[in-house]
C-alpha atoms as a PDB file:
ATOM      1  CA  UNK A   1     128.917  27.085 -12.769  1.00  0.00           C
ATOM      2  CA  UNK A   2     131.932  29.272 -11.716  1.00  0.00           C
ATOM      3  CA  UNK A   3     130.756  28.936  -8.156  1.00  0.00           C
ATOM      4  CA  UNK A   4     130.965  25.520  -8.622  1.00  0.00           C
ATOM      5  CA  UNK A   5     134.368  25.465  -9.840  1.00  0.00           C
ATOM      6  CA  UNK A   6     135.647  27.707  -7.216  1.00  0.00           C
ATOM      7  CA  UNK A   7     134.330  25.520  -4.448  1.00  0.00           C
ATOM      8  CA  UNK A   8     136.055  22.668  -6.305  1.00  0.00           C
ATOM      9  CA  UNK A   9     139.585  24.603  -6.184  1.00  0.00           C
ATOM     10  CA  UNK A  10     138.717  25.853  -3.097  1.00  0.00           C
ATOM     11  CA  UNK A  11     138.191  21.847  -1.705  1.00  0.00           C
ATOM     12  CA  UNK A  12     141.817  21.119  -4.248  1.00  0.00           C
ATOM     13  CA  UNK A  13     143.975  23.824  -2.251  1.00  0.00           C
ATOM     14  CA  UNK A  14     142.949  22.638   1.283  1.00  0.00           C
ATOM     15  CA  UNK A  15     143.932  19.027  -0.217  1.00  0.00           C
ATOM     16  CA  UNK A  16     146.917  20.015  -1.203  1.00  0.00           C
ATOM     17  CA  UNK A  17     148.170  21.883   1.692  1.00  0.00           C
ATOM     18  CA  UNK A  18     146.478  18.951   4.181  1.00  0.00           C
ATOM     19  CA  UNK A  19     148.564  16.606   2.139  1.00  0.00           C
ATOM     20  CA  UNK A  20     152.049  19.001   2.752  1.00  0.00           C
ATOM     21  CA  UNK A  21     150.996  19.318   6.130  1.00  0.00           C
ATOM     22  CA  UNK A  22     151.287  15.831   6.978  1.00  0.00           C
ATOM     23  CA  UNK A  23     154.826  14.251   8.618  1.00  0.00           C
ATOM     24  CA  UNK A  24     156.367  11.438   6.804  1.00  0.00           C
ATOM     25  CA  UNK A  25     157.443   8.510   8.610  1.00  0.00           C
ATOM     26  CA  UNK A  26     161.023   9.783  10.184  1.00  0.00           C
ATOM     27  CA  UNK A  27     162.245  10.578  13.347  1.00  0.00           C
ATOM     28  CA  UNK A  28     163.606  13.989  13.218  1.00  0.00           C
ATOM     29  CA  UNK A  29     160.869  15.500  10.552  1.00  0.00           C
ATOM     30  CA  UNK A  30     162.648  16.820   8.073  1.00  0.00           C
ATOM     31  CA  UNK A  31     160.636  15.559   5.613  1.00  0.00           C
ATOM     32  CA  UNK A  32     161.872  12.513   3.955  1.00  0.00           C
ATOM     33  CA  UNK A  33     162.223   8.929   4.645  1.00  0.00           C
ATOM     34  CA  UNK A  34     164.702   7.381   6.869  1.00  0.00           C
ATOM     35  CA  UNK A  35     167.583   6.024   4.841  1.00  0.00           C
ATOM     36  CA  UNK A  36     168.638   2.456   6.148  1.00  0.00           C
ATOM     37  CA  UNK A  37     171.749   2.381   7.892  1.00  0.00           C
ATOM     38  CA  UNK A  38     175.097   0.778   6.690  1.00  0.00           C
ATOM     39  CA  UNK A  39     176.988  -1.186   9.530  1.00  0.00           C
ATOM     40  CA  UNK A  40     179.832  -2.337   9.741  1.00  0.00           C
ATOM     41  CA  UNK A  41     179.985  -6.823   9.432  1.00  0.00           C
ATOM     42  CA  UNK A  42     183.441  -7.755  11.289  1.00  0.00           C
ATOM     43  CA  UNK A  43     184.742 -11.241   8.779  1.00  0.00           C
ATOM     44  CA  UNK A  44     187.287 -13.430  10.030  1.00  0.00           C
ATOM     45  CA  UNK A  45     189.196 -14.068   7.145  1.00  0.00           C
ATOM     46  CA  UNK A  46     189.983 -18.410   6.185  1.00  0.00           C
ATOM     47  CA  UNK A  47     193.148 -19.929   7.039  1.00  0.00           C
END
């Protein structure tokens, strides 16, 4: 039974560290997602 559970957290650990491993969907890779950009809207203002 303890060989059992080692193997399990063995199998856990590599998941984990797969998981960490893995790039998220940004450019530049630093780890988080892109925030959307504000931009500037030019308005005509009424007369």
């Amino acid at each position: 039974m303890l060989e059992l559970s080692l193997l399990g957290l063995v199998f856990l650990v590599a998941g984990v560290l797969l998981w960490w491993s893995t790039d998220s969907d940004d450019d530049d890779s630093s780890g988080g997602l892109l925030q959307p950009a504000l931009v500037p809207v030019r308005v005509q203002p009424r007369r």
